[in-house]
C-alpha atoms as a PDB file:
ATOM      1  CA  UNK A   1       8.002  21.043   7.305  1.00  0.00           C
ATOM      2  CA  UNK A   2       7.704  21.095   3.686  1.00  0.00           C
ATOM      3  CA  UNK A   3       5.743  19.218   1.615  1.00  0.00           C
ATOM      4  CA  UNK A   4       6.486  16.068  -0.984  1.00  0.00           C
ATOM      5  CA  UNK A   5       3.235  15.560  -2.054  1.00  0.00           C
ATOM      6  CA  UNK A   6      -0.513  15.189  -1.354  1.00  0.00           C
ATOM      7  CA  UNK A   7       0.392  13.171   1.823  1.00  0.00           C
ATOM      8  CA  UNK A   8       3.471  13.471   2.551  1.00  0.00           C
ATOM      9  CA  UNK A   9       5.455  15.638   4.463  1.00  0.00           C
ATOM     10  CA  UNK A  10       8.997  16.196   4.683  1.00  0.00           C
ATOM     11  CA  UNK A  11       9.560  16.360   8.276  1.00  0.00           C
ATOM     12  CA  UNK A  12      12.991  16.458  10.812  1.00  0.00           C
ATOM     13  CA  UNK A  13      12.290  14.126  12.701  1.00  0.00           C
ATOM     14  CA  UNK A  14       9.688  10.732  13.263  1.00  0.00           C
ATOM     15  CA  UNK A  15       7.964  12.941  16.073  1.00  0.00           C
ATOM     16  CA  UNK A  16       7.011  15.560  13.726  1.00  0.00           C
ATOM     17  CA  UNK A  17       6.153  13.172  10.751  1.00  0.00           C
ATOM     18  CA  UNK A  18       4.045  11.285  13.106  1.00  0.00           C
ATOM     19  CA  UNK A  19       2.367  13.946  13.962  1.00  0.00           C
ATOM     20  CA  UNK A  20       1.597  15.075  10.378  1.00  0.00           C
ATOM     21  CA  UNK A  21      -0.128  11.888   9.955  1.00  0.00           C
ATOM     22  CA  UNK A  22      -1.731  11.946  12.389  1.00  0.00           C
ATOM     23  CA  UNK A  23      -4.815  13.175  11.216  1.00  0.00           C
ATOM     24  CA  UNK A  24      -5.710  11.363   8.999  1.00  0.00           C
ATOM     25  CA  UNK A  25      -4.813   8.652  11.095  1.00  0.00           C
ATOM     26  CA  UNK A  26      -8.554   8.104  12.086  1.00  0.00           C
ATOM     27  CA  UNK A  27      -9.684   7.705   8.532  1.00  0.00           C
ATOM     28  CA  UNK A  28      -8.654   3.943   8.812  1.00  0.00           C
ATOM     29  CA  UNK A  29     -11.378   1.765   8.699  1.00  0.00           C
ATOM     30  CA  UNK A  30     -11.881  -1.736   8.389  1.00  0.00           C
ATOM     31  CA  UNK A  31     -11.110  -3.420   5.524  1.00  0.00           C
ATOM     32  CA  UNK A  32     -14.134  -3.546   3.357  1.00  0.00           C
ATOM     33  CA  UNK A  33     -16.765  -1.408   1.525  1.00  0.00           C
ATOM     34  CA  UNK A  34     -20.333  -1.169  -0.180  1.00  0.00           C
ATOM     35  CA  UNK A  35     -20.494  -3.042  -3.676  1.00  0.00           C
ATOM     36  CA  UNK A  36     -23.103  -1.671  -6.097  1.00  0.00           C
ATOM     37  CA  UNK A  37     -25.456  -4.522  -5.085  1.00  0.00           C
ATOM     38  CA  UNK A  38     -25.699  -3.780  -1.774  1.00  0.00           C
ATOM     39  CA  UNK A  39     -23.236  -6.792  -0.407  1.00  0.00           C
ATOM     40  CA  UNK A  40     -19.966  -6.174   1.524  1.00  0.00           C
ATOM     41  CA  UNK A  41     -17.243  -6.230  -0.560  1.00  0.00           C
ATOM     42  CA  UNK A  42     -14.171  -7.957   1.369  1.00  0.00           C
ATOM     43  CA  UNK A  43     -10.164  -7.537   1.011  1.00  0.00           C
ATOM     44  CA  UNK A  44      -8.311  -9.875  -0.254  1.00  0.00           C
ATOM     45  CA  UNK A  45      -4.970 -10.467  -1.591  1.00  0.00           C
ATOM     46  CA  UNK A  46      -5.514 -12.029  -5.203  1.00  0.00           C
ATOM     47  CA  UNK A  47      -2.977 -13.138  -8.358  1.00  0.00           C
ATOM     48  CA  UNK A  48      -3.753 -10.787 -11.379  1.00  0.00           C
ATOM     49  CA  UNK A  49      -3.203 -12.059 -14.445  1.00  0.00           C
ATOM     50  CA  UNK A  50      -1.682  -9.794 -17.275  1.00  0.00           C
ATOM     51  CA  UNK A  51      -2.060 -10.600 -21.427  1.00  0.00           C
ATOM     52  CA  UNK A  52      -2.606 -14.387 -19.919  1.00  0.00           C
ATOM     53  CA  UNK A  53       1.496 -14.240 -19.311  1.00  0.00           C
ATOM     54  CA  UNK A  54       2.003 -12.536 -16.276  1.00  0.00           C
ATOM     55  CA  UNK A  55       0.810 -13.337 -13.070  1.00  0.00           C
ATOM     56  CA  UNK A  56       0.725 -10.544 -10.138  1.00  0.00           C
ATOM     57  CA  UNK A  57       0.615 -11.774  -6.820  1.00  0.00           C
ATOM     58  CA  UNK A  58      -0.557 -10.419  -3.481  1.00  0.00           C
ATOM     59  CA  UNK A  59      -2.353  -7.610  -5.109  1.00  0.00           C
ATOM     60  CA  UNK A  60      -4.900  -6.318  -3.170  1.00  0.00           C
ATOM     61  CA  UNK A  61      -8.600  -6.807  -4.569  1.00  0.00           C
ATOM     62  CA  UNK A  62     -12.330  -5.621  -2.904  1.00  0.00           C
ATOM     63  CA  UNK A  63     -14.613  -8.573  -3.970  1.00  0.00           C
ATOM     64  CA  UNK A  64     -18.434  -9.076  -3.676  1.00  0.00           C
ATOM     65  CA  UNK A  65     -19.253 -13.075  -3.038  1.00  0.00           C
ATOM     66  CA  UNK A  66     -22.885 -12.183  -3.960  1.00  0.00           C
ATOM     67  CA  UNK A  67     -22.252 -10.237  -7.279  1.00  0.00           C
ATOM     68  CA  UNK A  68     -18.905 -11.604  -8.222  1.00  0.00           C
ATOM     69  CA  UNK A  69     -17.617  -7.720  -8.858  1.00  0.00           C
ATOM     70  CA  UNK A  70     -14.161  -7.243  -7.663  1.00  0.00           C
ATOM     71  CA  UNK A  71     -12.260  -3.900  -7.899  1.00  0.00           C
ATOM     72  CA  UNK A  72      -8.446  -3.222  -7.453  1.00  0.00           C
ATOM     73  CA  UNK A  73      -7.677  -1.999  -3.788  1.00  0.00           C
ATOM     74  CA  UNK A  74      -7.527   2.270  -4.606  1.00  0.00           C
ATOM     75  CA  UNK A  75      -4.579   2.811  -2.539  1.00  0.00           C
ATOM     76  CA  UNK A  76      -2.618   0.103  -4.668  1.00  0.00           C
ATOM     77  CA  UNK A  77      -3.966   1.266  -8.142  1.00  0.00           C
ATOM     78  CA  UNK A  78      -1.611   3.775  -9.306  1.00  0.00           C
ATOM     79  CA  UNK A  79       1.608   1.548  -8.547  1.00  0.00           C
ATOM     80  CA  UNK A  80      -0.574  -1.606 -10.505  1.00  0.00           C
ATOM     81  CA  UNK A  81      -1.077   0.393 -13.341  1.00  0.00           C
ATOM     82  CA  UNK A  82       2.488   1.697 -13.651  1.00  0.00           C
ATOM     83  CA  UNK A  83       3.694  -1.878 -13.117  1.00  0.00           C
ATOM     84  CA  UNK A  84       1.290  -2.956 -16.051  1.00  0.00           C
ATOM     85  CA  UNK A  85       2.562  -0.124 -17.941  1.00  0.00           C
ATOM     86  CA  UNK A  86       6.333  -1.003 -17.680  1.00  0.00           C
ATOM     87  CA  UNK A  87       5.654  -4.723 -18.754  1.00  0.00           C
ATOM     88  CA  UNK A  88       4.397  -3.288 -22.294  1.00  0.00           C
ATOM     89  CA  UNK A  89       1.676  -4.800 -24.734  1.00  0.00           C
ATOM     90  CA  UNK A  90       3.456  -8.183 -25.418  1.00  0.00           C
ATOM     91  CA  UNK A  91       5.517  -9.144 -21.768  1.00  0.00           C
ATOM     92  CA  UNK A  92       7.181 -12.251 -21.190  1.00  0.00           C
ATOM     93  CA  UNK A  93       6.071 -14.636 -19.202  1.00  0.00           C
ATOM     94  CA  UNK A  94       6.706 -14.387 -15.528  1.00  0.00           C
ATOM     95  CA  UNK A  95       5.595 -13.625 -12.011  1.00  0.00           C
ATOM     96  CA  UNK A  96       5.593 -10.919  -9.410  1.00  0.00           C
ATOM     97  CA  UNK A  97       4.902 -10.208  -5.972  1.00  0.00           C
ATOM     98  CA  UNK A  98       3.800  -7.064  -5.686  1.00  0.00           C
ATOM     99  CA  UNK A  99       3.444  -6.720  -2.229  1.00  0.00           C
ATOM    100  CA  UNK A 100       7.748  -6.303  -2.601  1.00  0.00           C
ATOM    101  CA  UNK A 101       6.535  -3.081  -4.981  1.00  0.00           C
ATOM    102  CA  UNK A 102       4.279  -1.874  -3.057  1.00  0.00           C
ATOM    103  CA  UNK A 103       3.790  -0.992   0.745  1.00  0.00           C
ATOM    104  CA  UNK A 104       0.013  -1.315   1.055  1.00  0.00           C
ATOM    105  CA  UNK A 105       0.252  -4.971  -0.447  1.00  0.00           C
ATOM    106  CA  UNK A 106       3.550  -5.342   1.826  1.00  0.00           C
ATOM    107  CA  UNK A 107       1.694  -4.489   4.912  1.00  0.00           C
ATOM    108  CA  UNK A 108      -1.634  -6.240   4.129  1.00  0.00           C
ATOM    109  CA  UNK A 109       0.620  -9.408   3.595  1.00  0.00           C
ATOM    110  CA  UNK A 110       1.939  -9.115   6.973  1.00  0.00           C
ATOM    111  CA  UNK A 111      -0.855  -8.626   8.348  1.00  0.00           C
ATOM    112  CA  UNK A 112      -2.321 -11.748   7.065  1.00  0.00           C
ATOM    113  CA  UNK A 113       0.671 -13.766   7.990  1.00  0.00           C
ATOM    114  CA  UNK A 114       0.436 -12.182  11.689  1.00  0.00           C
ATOM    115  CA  UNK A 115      -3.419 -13.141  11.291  1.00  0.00           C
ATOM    116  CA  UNK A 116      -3.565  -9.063  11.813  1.00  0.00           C
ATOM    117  CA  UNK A 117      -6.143  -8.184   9.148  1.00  0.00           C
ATOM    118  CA  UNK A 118      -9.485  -8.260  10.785  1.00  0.00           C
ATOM    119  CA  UNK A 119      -8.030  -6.341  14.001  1.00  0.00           C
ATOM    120  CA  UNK A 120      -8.004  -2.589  13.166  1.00  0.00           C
ATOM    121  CA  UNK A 121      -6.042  -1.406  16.205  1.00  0.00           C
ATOM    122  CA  UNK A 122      -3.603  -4.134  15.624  1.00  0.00           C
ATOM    123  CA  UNK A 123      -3.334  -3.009  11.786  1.00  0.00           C
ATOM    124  CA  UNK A 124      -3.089   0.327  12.760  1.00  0.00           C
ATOM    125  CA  UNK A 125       0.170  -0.346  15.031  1.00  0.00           C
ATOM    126  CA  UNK A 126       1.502  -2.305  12.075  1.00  0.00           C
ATOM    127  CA  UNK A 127       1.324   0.524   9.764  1.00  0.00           C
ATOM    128  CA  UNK A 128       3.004   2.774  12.397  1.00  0.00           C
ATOM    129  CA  UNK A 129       5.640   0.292  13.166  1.00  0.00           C
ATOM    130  CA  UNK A 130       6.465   0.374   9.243  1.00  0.00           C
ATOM    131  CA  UNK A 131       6.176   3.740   8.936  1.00  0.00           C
ATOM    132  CA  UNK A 132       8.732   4.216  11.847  1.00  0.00           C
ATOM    133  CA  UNK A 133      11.084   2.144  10.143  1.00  0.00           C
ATOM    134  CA  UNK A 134      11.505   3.390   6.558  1.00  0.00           C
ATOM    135  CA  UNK A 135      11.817   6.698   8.736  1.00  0.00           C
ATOM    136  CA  UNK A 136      15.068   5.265  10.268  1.00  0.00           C
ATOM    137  CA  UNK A 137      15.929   3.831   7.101  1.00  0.00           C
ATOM    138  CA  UNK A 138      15.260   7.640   5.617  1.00  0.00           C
ATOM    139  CA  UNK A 139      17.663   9.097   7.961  1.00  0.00           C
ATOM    140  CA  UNK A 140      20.714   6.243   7.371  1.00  0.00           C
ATOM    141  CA  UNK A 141      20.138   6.597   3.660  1.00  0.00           C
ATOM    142  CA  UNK A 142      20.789  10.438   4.015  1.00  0.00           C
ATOM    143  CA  UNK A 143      23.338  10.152   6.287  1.00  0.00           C
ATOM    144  CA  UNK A 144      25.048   7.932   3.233  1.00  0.00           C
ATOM    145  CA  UNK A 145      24.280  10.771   0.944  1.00  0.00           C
ATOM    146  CA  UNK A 146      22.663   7.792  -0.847  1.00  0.00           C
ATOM    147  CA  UNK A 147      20.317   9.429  -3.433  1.00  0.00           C
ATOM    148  CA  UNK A 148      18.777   6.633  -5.094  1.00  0.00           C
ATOM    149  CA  UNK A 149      17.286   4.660  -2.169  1.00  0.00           C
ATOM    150  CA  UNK A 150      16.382   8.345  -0.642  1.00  0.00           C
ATOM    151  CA  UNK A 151      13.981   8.713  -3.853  1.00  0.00           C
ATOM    152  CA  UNK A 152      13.262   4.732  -3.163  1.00  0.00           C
ATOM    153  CA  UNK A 153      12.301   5.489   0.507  1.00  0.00           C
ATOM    154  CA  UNK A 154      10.376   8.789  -0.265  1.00  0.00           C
ATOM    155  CA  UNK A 155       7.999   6.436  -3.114  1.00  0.00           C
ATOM    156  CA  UNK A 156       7.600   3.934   0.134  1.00  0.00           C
ATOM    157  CA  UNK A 157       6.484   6.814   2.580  1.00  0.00           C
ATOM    158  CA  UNK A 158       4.438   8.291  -0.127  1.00  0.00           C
ATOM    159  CA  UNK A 159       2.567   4.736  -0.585  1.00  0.00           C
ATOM    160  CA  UNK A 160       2.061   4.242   2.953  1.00  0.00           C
ATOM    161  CA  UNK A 161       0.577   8.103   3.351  1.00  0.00           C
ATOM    162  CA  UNK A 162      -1.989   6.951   0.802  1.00  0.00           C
ATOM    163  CA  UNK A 163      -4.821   6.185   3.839  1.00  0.00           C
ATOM    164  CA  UNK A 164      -8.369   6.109   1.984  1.00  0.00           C
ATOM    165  CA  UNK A 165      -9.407   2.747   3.741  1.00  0.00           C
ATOM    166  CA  UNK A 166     -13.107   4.081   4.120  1.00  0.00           C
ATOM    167  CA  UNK A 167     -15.787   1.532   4.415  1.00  0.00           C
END
């Protein structure tokens, strides 16, 4: 097993991958945490709104109904920034969803279309499901010798492996 990065593991097969995960597999929580006030701060999927031009959809946000604060989901943060970072200082005007950037936002989505969101177990198997699947896409794509949506697969898994969902 060697490793790709903080998270992930490049494994031979889904057994063994699973496996690596699953660890920190119990470091899911529900979807929420402490605001500064003292409130629970909830998940939800917002638009962000870049240089009043660009509008960012299905981003995941942790906002506080009695303090207003809201704070980009951590998992999702790096991939924002880099997004925000490719659009440049002056961007044309357009729209994204980000969730089809980004698997976090892709799985929260689908969870909220399933009406999955507040069940952690059912979450849980979601995430699994997913991860099973780029896994099988993994394997195709290097059975094509296909290089670039190996790397595009391997930025996926590494997404997904980012599991901080602490309360």
């Amino acid at each position: 097993m060697r490793k790709w990065s903080n998270h992930l593991y490049y494994c031979n097969s889904k057994k063994q991958y699973l496996a690596a995960i699953a660890a920190t597999k119990k470091e899911w929580t529900t979807l929420h945490k402490r605001c500064h006030c003292g409130d629970i701060m909830k998940m939800k999927l917002r638009t962000v709104i870049y240089s009043g031009k660009v509008e960012i959809d299905n981003v995941p946000i942790f906002s506080c109904t009695t303090c207003n604060r809201s704070e980009v989901f951590p998992e999702v943060k790096p991939d924002l920034t880099g997004l925000i970072s490719q659009l440049g200082a002056q961007p044309d005007k357009q729209t994204f969803l980000f969730n089809e950037c980004n698997e976090w936002a892709n799985l929260l989505v689908e969870a909220k279309a399933e009406k999955q969101q507040t069940d952690q177990s059912a979450f849980e198997r979601l995430v699994e499901q997913r991860i099973n699947k780029l896994l099988d896409l993994y394997l195709l794509a290097q059975s094509l010798n296909d290089e670039a949506w190996i790397e595009d697969l391997k930025k996926r898994l590494e997404q997904i492996s980012r599991r901080t969902l602490l309360t």
